[in-house]
PDB file of N, CA and C in Angstrom:
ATOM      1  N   UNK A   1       5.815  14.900 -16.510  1.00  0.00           N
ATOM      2  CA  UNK A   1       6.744  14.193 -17.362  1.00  0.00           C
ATOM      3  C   UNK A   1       8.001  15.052 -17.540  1.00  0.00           C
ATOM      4  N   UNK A   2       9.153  14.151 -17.579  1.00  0.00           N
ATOM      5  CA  UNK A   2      10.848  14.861 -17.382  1.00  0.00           C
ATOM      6  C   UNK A   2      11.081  15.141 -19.227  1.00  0.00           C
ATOM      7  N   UNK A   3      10.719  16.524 -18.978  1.00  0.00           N
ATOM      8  CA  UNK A   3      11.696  16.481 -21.058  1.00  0.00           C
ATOM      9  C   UNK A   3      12.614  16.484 -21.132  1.00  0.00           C
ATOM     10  N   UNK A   4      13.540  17.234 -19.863  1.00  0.00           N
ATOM     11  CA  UNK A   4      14.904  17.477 -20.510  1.00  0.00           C
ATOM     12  C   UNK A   4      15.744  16.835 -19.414  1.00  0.00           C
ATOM     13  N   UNK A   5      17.012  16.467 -19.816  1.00  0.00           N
ATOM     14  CA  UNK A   5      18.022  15.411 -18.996  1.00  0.00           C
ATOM     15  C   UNK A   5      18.240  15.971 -17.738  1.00  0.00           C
ATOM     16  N   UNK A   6      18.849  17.200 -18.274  1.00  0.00           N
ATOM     17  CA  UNK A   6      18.853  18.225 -17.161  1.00  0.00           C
ATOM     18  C   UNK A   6      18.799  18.270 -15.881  1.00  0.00           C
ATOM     19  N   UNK A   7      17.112  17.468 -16.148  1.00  0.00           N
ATOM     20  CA  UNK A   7      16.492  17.961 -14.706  1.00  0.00           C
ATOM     21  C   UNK A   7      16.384  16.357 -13.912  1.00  0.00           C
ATOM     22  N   UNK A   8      17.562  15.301 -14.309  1.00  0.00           N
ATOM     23  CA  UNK A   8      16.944  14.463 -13.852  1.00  0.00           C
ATOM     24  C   UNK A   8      18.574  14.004 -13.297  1.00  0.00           C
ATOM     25  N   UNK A   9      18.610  13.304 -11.561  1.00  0.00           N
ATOM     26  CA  UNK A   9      19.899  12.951 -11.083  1.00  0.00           C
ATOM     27  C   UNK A   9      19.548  11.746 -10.596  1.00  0.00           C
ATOM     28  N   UNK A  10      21.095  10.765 -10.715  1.00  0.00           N
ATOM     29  CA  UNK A  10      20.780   9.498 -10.489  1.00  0.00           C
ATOM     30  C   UNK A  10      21.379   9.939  -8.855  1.00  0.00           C
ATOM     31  N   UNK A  11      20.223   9.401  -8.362  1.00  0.00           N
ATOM     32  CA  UNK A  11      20.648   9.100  -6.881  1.00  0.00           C
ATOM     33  C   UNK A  11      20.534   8.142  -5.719  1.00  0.00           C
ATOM     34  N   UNK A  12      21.593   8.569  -4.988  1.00  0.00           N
ATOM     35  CA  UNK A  12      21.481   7.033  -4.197  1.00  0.00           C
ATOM     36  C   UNK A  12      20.878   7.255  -3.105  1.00  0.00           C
ATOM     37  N   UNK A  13      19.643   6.191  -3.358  1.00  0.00           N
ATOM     38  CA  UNK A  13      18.923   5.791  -2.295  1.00  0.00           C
ATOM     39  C   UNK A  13      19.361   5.866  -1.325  1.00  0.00           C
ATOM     40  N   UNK A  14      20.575   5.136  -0.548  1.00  0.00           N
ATOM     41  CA  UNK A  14      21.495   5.312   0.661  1.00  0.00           C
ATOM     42  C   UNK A  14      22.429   6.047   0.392  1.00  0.00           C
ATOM     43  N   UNK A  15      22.203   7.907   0.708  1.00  0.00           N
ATOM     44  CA  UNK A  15      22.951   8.612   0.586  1.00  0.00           C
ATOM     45  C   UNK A  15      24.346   8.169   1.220  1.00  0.00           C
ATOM     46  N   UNK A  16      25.637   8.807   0.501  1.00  0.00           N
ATOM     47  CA  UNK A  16      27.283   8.327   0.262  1.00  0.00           C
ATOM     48  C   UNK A  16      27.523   9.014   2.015  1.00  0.00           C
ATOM     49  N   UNK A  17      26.532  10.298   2.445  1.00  0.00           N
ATOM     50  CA  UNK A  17      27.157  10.687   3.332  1.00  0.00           C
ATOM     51  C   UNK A  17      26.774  10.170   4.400  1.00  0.00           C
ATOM     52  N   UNK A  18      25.480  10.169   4.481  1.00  0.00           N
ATOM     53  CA  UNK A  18      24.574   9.263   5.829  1.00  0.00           C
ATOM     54  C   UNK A  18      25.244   8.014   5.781  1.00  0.00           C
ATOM     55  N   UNK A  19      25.496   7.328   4.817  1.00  0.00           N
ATOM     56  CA  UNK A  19      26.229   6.055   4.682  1.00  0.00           C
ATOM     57  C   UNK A  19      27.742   6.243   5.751  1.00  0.00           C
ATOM     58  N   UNK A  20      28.445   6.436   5.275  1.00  0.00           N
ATOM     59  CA  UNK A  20      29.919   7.147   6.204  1.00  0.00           C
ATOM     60  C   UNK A  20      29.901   7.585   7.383  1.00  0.00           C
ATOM     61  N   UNK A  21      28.175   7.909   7.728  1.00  0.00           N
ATOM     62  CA  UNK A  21      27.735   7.754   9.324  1.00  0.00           C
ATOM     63  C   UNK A  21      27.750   7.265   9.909  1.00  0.00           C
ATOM     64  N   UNK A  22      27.206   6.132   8.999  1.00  0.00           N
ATOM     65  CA  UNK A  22      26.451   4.935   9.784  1.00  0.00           C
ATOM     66  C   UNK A  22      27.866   3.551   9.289  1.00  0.00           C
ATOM     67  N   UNK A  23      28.666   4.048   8.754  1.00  0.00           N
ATOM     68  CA  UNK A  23      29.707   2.828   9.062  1.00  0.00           C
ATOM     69  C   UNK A  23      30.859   2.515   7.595  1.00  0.00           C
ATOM     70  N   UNK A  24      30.478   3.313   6.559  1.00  0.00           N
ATOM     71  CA  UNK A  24      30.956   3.456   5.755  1.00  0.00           C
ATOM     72  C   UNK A  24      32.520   3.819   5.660  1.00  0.00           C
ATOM     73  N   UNK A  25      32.680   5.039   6.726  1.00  0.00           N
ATOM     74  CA  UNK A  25      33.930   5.445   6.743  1.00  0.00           C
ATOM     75  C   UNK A  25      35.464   4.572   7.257  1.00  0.00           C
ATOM     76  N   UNK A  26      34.684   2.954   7.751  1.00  0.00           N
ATOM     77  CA  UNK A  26      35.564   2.388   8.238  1.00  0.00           C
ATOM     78  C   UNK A  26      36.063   1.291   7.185  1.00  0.00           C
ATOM     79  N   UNK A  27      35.254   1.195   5.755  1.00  0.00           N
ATOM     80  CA  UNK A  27      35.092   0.293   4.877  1.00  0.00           C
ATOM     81  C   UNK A  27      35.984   0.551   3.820  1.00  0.00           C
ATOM     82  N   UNK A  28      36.894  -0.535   2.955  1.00  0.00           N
ATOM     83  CA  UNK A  28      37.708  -0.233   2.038  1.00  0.00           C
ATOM     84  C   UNK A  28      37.392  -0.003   0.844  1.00  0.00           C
ATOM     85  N   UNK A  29      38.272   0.945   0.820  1.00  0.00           N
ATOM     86  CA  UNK A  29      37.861   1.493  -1.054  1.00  0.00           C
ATOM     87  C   UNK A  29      37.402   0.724  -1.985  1.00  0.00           C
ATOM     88  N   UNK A  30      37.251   0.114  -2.052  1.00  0.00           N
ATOM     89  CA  UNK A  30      36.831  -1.013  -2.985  1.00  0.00           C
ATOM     90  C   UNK A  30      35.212  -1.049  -2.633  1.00  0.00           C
ATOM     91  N   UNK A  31      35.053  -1.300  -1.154  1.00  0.00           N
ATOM     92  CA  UNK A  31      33.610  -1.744  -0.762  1.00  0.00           C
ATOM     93  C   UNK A  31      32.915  -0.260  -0.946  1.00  0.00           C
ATOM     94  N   UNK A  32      33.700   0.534  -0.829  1.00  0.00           N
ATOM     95  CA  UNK A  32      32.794   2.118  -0.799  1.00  0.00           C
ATOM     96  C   UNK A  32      32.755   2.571  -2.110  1.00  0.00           C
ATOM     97  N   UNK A  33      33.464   2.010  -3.066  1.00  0.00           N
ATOM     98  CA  UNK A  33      33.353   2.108  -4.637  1.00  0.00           C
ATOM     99  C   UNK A  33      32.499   1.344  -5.032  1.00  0.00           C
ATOM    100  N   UNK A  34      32.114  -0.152  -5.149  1.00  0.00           N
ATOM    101  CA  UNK A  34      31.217  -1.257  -4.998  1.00  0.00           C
ATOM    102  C   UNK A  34      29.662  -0.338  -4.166  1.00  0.00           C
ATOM    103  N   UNK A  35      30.111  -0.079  -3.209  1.00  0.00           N
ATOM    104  CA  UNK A  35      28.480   0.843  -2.562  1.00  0.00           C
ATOM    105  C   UNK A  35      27.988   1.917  -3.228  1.00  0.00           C
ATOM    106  N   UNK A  36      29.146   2.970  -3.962  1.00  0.00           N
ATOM    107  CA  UNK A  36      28.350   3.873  -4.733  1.00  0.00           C
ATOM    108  C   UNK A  36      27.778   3.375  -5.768  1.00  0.00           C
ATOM    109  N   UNK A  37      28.434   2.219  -6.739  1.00  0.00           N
ATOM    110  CA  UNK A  37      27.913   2.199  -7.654  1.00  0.00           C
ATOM    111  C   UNK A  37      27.000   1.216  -8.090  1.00  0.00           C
ATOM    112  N   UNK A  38      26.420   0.509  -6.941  1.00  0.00           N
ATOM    113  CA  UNK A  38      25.420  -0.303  -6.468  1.00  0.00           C
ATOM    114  C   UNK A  38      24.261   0.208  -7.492  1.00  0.00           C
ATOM    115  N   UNK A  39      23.381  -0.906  -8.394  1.00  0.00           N
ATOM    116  CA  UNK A  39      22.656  -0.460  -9.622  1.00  0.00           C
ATOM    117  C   UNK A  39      21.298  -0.506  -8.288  1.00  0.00           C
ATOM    118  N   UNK A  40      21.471  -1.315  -7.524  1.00  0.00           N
ATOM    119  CA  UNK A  40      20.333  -1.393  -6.150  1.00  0.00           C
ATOM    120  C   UNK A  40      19.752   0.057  -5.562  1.00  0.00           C
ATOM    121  N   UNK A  41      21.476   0.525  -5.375  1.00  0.00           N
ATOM    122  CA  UNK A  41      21.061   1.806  -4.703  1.00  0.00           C
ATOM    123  C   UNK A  41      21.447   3.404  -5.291  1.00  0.00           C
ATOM    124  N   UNK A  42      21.433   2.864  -6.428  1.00  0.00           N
ATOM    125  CA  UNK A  42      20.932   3.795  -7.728  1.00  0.00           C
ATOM    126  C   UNK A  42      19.485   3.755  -8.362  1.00  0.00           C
ATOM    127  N   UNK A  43      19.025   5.490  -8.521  1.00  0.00           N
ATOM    128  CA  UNK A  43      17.743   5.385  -9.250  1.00  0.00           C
ATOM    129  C   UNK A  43      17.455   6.828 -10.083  1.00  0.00           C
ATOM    130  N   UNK A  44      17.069   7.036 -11.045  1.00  0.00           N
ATOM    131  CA  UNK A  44      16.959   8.216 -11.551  1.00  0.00           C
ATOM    132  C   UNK A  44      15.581   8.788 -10.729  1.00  0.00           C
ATOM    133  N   UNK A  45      16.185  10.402 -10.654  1.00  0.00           N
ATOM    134  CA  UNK A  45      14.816  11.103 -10.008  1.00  0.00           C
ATOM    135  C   UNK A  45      15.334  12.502 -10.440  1.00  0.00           C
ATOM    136  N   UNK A  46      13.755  13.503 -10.280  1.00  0.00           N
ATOM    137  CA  UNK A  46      13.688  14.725 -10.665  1.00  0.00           C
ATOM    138  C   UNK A  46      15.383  15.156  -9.655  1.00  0.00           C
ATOM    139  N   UNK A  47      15.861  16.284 -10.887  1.00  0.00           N
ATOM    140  CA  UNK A  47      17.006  16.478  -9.727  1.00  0.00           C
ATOM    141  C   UNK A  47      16.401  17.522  -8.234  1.00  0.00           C
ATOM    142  N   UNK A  48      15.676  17.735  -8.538  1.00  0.00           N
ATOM    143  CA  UNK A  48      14.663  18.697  -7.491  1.00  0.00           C
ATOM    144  C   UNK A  48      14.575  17.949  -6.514  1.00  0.00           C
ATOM    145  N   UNK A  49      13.924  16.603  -6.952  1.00  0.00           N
ATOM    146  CA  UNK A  49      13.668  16.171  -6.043  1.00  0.00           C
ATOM    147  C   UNK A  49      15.022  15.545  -4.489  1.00  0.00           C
ATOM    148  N   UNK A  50      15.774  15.119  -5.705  1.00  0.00           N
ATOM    149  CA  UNK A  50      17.567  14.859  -5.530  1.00  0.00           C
ATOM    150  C   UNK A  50      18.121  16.193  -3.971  1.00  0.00           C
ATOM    151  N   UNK A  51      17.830  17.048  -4.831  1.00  0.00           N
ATOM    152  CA  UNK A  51      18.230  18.513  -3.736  1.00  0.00           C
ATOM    153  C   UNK A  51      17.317  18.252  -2.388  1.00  0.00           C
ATOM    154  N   UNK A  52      16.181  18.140  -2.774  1.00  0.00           N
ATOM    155  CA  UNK A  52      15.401  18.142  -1.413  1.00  0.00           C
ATOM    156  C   UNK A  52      15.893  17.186  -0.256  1.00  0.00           C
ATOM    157  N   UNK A  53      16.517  16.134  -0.720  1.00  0.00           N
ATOM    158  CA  UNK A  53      16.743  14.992   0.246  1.00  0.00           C
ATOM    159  C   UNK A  53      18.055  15.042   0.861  1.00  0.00           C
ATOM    160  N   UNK A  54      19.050  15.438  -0.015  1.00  0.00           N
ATOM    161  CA  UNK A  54      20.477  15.799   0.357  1.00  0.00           C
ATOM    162  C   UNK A  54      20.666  14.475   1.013  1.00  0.00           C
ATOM    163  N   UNK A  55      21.134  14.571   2.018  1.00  0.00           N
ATOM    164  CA  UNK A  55      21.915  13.540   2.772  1.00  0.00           C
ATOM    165  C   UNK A  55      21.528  12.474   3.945  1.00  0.00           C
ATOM    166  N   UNK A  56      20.001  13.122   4.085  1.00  0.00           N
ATOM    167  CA  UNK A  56      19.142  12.664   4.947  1.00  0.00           C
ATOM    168  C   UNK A  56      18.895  10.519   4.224  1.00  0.00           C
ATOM    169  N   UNK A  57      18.349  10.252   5.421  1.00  0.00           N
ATOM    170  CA  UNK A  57      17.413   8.828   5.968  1.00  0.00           C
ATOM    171  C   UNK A  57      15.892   8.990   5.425  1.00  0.00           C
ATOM    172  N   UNK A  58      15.399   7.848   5.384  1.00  0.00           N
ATOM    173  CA  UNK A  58      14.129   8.153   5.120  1.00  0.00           C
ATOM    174  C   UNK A  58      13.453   8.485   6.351  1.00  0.00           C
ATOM    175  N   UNK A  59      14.092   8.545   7.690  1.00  0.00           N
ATOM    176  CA  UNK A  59      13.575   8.809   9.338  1.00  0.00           C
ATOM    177  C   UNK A  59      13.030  10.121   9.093  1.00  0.00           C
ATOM    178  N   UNK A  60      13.940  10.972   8.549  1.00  0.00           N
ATOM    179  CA  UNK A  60      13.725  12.828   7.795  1.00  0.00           C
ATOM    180  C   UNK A  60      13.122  13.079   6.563  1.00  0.00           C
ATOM    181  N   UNK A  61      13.170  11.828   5.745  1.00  0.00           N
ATOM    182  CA  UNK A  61      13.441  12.812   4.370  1.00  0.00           C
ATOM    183  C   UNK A  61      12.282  11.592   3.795  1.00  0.00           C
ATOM    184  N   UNK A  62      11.426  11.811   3.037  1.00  0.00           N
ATOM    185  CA  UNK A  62      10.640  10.731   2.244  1.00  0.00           C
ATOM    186  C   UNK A  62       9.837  11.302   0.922  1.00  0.00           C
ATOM    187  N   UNK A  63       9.628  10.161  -0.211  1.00  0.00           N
ATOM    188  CA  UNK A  63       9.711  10.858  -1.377  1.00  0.00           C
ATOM    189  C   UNK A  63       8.349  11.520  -1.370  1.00  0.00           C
ATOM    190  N   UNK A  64       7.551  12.105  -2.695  1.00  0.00           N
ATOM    191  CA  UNK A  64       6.363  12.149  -2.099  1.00  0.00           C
ATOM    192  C   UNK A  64       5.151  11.064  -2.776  1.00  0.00           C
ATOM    193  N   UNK A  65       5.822  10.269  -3.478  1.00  0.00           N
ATOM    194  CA  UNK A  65       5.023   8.956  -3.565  1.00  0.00           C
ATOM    195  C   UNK A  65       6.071   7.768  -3.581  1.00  0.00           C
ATOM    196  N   UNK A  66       5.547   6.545  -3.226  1.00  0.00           N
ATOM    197  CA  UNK A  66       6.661   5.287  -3.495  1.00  0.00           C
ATOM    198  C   UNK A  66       7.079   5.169  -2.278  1.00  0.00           C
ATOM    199  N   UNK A  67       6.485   5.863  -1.578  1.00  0.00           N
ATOM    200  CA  UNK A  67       7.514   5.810   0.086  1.00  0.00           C
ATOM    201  C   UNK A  67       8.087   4.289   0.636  1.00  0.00           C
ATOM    202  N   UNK A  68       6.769   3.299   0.578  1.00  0.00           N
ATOM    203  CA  UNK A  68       6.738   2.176   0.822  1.00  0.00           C
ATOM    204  C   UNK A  68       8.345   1.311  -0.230  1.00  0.00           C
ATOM    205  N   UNK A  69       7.820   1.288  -1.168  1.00  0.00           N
ATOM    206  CA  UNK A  69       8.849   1.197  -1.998  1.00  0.00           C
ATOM    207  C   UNK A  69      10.282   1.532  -1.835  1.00  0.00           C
ATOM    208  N   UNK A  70      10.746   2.994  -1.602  1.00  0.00           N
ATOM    209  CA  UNK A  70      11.565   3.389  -0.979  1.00  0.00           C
ATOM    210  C   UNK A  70      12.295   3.225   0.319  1.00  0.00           C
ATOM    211  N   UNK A  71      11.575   3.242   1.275  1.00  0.00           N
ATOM    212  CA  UNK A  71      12.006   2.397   2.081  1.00  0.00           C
ATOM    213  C   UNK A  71      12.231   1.046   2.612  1.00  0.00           C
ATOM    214  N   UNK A  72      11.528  -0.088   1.688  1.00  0.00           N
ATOM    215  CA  UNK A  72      12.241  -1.239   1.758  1.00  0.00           C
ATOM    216  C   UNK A  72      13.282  -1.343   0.983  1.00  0.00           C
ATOM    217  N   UNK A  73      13.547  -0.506  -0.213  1.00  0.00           N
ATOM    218  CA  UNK A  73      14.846  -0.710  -0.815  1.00  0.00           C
ATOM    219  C   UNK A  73      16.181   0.136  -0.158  1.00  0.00           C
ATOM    220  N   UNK A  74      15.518   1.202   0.913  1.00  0.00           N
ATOM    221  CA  UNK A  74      16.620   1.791   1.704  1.00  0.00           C
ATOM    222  C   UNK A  74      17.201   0.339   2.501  1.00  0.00           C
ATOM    223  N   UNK A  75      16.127  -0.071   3.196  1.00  0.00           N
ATOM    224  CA  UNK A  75      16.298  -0.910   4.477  1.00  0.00           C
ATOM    225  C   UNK A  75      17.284  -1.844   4.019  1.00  0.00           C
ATOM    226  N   UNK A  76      17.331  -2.644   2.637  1.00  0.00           N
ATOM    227  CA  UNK A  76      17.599  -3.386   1.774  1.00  0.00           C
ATOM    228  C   UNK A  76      18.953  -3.023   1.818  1.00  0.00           C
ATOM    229  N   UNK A  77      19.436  -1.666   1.050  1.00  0.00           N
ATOM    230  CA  UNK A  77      20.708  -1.642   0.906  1.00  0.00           C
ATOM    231  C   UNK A  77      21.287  -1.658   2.262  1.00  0.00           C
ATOM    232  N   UNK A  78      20.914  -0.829   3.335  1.00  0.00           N
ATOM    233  CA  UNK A  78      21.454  -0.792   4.520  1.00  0.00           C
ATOM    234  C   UNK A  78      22.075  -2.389   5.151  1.00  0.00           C
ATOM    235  N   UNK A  79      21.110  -3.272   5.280  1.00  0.00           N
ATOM    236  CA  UNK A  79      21.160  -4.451   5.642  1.00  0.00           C
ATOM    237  C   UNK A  79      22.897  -5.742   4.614  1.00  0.00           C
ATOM    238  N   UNK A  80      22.302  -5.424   2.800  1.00  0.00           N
ATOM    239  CA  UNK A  80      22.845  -5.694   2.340  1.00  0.00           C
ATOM    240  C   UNK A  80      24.915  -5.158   2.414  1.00  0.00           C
ATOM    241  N   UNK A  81      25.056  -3.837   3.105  1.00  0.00           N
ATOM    242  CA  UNK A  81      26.492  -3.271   3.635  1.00  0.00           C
ATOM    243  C   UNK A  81      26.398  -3.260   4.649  1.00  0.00           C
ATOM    244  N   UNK A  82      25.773  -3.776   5.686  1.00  0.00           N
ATOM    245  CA  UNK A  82      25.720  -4.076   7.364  1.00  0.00           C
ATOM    246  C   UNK A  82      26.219  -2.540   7.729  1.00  0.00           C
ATOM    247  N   UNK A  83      24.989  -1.629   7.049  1.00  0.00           N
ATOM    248  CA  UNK A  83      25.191  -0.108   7.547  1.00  0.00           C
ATOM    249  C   UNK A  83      24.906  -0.477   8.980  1.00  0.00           C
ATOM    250  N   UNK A  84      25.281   0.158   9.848  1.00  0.00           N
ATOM    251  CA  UNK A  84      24.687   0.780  11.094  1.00  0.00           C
ATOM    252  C   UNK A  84      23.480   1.518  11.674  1.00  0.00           C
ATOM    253  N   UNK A  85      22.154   0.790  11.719  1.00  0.00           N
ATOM    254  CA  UNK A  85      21.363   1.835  11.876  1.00  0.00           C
ATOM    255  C   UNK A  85      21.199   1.879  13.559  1.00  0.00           C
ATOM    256  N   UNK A  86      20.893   3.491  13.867  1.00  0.00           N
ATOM    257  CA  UNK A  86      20.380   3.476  15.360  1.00  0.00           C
ATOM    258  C   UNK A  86      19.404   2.681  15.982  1.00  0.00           C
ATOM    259  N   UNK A  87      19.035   2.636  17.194  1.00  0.00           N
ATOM    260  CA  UNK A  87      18.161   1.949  17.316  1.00  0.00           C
ATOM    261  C   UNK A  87      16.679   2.514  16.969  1.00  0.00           C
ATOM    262  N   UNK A  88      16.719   3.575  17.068  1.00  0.00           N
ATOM    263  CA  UNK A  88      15.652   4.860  16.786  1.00  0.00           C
ATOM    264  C   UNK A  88      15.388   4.652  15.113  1.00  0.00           C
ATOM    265  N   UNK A  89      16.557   4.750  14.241  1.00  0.00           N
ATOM    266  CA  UNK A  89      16.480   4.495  13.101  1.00  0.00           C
ATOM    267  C   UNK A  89      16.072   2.959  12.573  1.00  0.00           C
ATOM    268  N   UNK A  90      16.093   2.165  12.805  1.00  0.00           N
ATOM    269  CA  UNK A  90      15.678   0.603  12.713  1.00  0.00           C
ATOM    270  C   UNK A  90      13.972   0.762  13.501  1.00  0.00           C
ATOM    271  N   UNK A  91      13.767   0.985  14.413  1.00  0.00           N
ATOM    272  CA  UNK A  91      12.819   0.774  15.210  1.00  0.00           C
ATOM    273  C   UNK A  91      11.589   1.820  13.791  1.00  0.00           C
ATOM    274  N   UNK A  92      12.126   3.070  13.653  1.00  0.00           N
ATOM    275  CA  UNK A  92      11.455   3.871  12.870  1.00  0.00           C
ATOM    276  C   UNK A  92      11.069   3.172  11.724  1.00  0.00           C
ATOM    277  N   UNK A  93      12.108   2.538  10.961  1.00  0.00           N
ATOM    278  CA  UNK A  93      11.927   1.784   9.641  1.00  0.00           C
ATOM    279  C   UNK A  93      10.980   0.514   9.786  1.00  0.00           C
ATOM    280  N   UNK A  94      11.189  -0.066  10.886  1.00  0.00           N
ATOM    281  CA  UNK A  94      10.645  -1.523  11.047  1.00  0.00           C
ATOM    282  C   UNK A  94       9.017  -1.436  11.271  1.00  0.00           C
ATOM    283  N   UNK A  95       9.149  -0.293  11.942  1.00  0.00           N
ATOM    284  CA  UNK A  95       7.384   0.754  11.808  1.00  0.00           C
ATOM    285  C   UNK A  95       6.600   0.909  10.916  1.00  0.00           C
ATOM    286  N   UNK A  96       7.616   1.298  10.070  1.00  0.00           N
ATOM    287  CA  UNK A  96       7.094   1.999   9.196  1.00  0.00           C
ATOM    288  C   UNK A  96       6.625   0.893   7.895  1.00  0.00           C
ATOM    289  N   UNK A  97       7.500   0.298   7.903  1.00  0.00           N
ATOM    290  CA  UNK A  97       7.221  -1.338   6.796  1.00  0.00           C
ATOM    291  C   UNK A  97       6.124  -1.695   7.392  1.00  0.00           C
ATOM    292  N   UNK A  98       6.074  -2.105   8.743  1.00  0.00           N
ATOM    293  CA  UNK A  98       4.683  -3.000   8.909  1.00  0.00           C
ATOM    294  C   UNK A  98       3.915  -2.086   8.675  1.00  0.00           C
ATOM    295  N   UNK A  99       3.618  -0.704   8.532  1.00  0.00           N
ATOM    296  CA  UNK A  99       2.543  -0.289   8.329  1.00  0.00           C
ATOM    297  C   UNK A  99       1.858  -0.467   6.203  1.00  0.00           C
ATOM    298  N   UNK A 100       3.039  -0.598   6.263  1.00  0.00           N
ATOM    299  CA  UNK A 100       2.705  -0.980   4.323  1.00  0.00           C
ATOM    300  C   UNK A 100       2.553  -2.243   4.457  1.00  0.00           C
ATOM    301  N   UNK A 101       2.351  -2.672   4.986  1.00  0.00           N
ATOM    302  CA  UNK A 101       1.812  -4.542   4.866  1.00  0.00           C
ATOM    303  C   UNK A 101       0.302  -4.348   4.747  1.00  0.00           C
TER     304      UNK A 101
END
């Protein structure tokens, strides 16, 4: 259990930088202001946990419970800003969902 505020960062599910990877950087200020502050792809978490993930995909980086969870709401936002995923990255995700079915 989190006692103190401290230790807790709202973060986005579809990191701002992996985002700008995958297609962000071509999108207008408005839509990349609208994407950060997406209540979708906002969520409070240990900030520890926040550090561990940095900038990564869930292809690298996954929480250590909720995964399922997490990654349909990654897939979600991605889809919802027609991010760009690789084919490696889609193929990985689309895997990985059917296996939580």
């Amino acid at each position: 259990m989190i006692q103190n505020a401290a230790e807790v960062d709202i973060d986005h599910v579809v990191p701002l930088n992996w985002a700008w990877d995958h297609g962000a950087s071509s999108w207008p200020r408005q839509k990349r202001e609208k994407f950060a502050n997406d209540p979708v792809n906002l969520i409070p978490v240990e900030a520890s946990l926040n550090r561990s993930k940095g900038a990564r995909g869930p292809k690298n980086w996954l929480p250590p419970s909720g995964k399922c969870a997490y990654v349909a709401r990654f897939y979600r936002v991605t889809k919802t800003y027609q991010l760009q995923l690789s084919a490696a990255e889609a193929m990985w995700i689309r895997d990985f969902l059917q296996q939580c079915r």
